[in-house]
PDB file of N, CA and C in Angstrom:
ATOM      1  N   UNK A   1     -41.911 -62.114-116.332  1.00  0.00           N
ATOM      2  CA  UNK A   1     -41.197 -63.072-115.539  1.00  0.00           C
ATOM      3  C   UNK A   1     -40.049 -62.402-114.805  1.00  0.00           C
ATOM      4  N   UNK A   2     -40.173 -62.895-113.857  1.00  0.00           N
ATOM      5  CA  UNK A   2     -38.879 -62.400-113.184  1.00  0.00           C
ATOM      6  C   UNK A   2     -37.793 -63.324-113.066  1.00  0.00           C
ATOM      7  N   UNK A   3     -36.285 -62.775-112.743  1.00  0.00           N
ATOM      8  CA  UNK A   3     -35.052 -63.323-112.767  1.00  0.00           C
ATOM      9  C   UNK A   3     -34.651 -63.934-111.970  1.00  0.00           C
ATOM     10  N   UNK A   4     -35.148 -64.028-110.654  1.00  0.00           N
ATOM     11  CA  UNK A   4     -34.737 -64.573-109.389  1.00  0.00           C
ATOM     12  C   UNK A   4     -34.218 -66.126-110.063  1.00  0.00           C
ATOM     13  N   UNK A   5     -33.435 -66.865-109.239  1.00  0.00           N
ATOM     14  CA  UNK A   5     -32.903 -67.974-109.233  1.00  0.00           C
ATOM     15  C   UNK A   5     -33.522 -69.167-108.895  1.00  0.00           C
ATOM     16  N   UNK A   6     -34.085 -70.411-109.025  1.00  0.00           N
ATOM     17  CA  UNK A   6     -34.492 -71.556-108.813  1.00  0.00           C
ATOM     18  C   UNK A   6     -33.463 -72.007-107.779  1.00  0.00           C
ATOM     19  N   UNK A   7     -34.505 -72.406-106.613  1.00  0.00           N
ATOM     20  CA  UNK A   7     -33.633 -73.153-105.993  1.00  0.00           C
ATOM     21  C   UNK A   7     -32.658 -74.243-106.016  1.00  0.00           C
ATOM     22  N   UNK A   8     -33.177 -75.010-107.270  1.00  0.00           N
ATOM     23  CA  UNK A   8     -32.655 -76.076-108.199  1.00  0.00           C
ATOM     24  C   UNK A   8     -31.268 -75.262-108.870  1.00  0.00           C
ATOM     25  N   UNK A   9     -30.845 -73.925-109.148  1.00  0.00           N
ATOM     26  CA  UNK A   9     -29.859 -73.634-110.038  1.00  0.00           C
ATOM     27  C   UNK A   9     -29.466 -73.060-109.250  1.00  0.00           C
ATOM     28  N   UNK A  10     -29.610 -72.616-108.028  1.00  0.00           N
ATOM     29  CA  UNK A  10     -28.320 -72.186-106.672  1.00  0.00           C
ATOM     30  C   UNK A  10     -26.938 -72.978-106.520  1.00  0.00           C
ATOM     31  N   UNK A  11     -26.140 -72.922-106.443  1.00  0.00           N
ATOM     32  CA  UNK A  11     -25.250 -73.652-106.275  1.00  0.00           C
ATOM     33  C   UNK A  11     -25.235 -73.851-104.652  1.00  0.00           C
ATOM     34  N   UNK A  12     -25.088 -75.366-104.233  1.00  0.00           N
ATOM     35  CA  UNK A  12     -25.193 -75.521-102.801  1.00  0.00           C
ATOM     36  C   UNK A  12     -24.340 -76.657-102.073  1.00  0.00           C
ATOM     37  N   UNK A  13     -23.932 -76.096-101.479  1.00  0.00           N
ATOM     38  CA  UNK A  13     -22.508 -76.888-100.427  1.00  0.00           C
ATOM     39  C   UNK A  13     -23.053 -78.045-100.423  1.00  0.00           C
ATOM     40  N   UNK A  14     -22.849 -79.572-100.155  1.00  0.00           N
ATOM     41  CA  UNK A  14     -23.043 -80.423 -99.305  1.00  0.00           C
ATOM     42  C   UNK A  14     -21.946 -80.727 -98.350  1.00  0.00           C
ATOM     43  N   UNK A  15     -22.099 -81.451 -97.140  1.00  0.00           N
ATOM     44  CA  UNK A  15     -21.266 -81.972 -96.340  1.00  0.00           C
ATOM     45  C   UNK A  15     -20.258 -82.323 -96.525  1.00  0.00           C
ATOM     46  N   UNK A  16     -20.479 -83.164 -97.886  1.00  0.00           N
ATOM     47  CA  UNK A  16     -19.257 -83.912 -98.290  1.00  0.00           C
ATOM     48  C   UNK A  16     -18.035 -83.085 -99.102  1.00  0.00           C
ATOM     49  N   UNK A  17     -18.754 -82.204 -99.454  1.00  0.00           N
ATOM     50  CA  UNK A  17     -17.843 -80.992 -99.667  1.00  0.00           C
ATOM     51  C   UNK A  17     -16.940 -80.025 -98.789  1.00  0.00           C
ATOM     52  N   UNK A  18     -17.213 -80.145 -97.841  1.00  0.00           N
ATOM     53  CA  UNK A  18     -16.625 -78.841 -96.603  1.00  0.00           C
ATOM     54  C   UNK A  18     -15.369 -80.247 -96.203  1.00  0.00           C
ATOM     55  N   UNK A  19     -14.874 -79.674 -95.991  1.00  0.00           N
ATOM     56  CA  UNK A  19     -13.569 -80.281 -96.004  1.00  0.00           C
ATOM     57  C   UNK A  19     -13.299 -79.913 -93.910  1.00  0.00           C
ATOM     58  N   UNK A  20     -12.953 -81.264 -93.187  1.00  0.00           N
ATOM     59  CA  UNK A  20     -12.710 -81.156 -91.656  1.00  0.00           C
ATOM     60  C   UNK A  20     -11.346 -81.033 -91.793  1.00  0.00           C
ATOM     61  N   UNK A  21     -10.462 -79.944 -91.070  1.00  0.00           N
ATOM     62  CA  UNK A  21      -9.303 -79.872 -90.594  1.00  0.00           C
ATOM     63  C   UNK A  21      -8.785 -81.153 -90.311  1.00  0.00           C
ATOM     64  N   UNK A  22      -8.318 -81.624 -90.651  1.00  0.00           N
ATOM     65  CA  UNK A  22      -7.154 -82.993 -90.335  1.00  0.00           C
ATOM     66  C   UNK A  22      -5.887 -82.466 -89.460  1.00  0.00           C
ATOM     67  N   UNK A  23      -6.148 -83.316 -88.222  1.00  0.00           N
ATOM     68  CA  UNK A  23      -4.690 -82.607 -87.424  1.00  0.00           C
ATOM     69  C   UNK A  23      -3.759 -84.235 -87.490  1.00  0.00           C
ATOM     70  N   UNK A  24      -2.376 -83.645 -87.680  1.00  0.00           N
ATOM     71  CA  UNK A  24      -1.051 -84.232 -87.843  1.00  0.00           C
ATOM     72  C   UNK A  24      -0.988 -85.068 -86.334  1.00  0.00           C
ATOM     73  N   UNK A  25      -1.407 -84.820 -85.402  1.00  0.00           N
ATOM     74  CA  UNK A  25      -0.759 -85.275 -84.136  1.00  0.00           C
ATOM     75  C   UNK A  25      -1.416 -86.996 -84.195  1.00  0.00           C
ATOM     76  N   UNK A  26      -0.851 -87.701 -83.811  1.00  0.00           N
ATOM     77  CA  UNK A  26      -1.405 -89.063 -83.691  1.00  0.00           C
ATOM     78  C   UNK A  26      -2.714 -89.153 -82.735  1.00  0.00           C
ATOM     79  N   UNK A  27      -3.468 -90.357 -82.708  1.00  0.00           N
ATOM     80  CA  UNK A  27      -4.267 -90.677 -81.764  1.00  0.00           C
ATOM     81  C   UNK A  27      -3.437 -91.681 -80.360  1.00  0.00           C
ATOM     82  N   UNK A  28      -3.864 -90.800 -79.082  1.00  0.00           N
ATOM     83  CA  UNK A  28      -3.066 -91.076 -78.019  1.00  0.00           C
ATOM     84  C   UNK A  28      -3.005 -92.876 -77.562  1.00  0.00           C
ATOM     85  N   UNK A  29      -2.193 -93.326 -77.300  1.00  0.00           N
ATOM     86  CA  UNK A  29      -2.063 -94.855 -77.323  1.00  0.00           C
ATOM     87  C   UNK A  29      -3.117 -95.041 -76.270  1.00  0.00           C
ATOM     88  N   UNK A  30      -3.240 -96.394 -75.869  1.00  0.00           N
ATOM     89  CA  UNK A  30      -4.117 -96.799 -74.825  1.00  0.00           C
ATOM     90  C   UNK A  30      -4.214 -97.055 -73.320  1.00  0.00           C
ATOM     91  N   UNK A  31      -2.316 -97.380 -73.294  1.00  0.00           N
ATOM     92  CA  UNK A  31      -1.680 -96.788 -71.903  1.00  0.00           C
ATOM     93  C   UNK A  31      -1.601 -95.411 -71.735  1.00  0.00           C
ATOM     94  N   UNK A  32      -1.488 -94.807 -72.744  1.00  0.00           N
ATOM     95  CA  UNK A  32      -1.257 -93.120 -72.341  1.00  0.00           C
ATOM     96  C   UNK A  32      -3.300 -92.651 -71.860  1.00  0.00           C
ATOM     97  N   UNK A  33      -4.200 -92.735 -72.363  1.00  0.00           N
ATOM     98  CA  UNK A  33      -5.306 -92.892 -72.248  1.00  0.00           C
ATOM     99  C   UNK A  33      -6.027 -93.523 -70.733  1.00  0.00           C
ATOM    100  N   UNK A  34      -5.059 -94.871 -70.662  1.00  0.00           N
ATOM    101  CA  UNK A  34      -5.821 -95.414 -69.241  1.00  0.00           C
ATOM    102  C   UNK A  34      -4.988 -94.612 -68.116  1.00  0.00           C
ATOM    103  N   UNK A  35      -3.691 -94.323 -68.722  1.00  0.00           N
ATOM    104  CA  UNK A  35      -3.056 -93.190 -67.304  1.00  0.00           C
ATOM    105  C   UNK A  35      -3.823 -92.238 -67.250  1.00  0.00           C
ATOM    106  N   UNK A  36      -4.214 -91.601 -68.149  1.00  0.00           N
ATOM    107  CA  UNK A  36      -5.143 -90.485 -67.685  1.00  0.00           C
ATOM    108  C   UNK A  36      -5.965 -90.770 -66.784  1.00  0.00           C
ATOM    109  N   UNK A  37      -6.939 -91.596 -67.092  1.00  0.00           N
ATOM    110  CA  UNK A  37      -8.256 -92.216 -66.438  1.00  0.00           C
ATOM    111  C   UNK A  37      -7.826 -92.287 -65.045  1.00  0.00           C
ATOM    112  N   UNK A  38      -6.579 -92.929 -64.869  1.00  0.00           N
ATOM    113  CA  UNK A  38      -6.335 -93.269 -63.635  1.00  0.00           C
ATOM    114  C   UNK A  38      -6.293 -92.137 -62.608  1.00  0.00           C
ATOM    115  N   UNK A  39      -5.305 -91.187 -63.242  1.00  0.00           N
ATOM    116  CA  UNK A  39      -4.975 -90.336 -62.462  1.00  0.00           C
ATOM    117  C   UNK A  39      -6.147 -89.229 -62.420  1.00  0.00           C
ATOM    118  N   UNK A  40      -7.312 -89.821 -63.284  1.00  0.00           N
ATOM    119  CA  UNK A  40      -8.180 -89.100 -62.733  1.00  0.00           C
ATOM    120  C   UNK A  40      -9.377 -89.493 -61.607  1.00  0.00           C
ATOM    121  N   UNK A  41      -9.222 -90.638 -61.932  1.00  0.00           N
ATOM    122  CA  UNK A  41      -9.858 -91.442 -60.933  1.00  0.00           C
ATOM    123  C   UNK A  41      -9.380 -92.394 -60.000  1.00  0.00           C
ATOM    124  N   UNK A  42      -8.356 -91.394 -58.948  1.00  0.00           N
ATOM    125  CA  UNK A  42      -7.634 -91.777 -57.934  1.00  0.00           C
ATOM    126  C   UNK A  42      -7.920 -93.140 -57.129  1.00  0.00           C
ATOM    127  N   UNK A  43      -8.780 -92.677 -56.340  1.00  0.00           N
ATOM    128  CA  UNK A  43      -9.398 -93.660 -55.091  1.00  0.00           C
ATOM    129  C   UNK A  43      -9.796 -94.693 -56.104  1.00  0.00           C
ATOM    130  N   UNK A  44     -10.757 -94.753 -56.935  1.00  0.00           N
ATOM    131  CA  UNK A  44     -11.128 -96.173 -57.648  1.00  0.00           C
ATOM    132  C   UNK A  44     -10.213 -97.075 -58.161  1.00  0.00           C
ATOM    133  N   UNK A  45      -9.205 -96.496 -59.072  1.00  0.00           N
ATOM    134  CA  UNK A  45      -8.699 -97.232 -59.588  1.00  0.00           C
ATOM    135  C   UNK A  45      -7.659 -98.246 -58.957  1.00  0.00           C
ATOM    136  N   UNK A  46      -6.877 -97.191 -57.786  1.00  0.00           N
ATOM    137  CA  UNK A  46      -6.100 -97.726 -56.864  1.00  0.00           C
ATOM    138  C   UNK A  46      -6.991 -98.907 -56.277  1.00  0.00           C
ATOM    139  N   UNK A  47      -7.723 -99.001 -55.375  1.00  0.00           N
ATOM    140  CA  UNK A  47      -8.729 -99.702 -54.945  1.00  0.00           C
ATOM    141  C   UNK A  47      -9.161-101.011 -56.148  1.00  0.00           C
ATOM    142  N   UNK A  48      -9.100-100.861 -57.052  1.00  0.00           N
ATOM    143  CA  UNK A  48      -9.353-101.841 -58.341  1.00  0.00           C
ATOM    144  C   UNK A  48      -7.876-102.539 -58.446  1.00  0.00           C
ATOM    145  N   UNK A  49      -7.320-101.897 -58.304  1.00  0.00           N
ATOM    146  CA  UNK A  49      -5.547-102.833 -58.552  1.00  0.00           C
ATOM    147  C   UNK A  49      -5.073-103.350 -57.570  1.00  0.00           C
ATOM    148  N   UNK A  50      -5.255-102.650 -56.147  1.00  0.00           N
ATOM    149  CA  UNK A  50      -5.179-103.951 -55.199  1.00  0.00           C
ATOM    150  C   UNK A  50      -6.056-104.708 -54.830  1.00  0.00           C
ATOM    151  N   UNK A  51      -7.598-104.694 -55.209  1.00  0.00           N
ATOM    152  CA  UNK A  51      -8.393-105.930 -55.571  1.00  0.00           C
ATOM    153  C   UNK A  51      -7.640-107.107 -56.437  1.00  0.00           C
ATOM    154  N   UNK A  52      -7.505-106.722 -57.691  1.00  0.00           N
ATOM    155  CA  UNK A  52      -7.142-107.052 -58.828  1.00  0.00           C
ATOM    156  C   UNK A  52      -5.338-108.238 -58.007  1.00  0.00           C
ATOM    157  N   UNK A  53      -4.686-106.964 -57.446  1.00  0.00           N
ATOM    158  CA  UNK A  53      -3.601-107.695 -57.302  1.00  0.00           C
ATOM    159  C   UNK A  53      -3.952-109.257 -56.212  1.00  0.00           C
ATOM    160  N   UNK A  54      -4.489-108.712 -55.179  1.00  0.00           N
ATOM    161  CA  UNK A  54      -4.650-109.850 -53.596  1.00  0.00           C
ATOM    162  C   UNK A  54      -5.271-110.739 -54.386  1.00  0.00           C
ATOM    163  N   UNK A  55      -6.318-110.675 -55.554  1.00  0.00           N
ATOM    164  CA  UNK A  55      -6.904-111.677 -56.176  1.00  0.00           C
ATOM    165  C   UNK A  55      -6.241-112.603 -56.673  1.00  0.00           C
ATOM    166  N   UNK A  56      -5.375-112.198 -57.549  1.00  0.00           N
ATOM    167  CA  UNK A  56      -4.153-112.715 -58.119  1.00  0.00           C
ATOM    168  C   UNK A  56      -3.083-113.385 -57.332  1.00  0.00           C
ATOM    169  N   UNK A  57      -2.843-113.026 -56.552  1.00  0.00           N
ATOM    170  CA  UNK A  57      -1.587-113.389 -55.659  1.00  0.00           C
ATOM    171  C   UNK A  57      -2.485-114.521 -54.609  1.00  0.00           C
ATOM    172  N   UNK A  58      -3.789-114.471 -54.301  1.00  0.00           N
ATOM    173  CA  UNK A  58      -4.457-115.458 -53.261  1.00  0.00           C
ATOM    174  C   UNK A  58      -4.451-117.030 -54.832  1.00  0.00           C
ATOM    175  N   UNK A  59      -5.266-116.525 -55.966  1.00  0.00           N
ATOM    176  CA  UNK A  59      -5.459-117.603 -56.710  1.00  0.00           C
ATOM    177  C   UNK A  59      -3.454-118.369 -57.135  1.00  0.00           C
ATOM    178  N   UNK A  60      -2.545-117.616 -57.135  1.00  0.00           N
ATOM    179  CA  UNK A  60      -1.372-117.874 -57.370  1.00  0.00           C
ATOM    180  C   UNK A  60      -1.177-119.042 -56.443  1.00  0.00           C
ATOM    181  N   UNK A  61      -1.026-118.282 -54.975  1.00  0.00           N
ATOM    182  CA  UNK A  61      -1.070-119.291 -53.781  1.00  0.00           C
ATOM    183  C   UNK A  61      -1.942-120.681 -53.524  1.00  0.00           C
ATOM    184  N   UNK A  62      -3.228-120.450 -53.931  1.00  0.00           N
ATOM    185  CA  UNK A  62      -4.203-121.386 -54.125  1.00  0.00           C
ATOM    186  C   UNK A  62      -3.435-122.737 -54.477  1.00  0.00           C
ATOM    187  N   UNK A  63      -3.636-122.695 -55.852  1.00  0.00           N
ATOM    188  CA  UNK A  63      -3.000-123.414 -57.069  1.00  0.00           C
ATOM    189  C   UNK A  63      -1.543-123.324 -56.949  1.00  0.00           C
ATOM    190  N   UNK A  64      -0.223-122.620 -55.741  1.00  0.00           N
ATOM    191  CA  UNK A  64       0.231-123.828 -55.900  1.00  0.00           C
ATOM    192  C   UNK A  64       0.429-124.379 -54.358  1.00  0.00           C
ATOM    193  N   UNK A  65      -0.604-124.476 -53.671  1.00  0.00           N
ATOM    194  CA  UNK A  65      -0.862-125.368 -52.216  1.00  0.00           C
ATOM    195  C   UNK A  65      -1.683-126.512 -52.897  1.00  0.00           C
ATOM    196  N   UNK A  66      -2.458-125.955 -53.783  1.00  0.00           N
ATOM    197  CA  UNK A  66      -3.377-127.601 -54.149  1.00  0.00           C
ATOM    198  C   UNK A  66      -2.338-128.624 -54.778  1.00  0.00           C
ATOM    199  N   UNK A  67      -1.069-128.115 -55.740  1.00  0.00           N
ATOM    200  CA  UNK A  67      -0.295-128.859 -56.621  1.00  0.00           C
ATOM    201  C   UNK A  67       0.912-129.410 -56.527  1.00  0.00           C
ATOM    202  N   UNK A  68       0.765-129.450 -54.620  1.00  0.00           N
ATOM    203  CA  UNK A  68       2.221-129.075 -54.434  1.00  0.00           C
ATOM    204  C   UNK A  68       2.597-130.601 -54.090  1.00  0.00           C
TER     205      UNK A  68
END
């Protein structure tokens, strides 16, 4: 017989063993996150906020000419 080792009596890592670096720094808020976005996506986003705004400011006006 020979001595070689059983794969069964290897000693063997699992996943749950290896340990992931944990970094200290927080996870970035969600305004800090959508500024990014923004400033990476110039033309759209601008273009989305003065949609967003004239929309707002026409339904403002709307409602209060109907209530007035």
């Amino acid at each position: 017989m020979s001595s070689t080792p059983t794969p069964s009596s290897t000693p063997t890592q699992t996943p749950d063993a290896v340990e992931t670096p944990k970094t200290t720094e927080p996870q970035p808020s969600y305004v800090k996150l959508a500024m990014r976005n923004m400033v990476r996506k110039g033309g759209k986003s601008l273009f989305h906020f003065s949609l967003t705004a004239i929309t707002l400011l026409g339904f403002l006006v709307g409602v209060s000419y109907i209530t007035r």
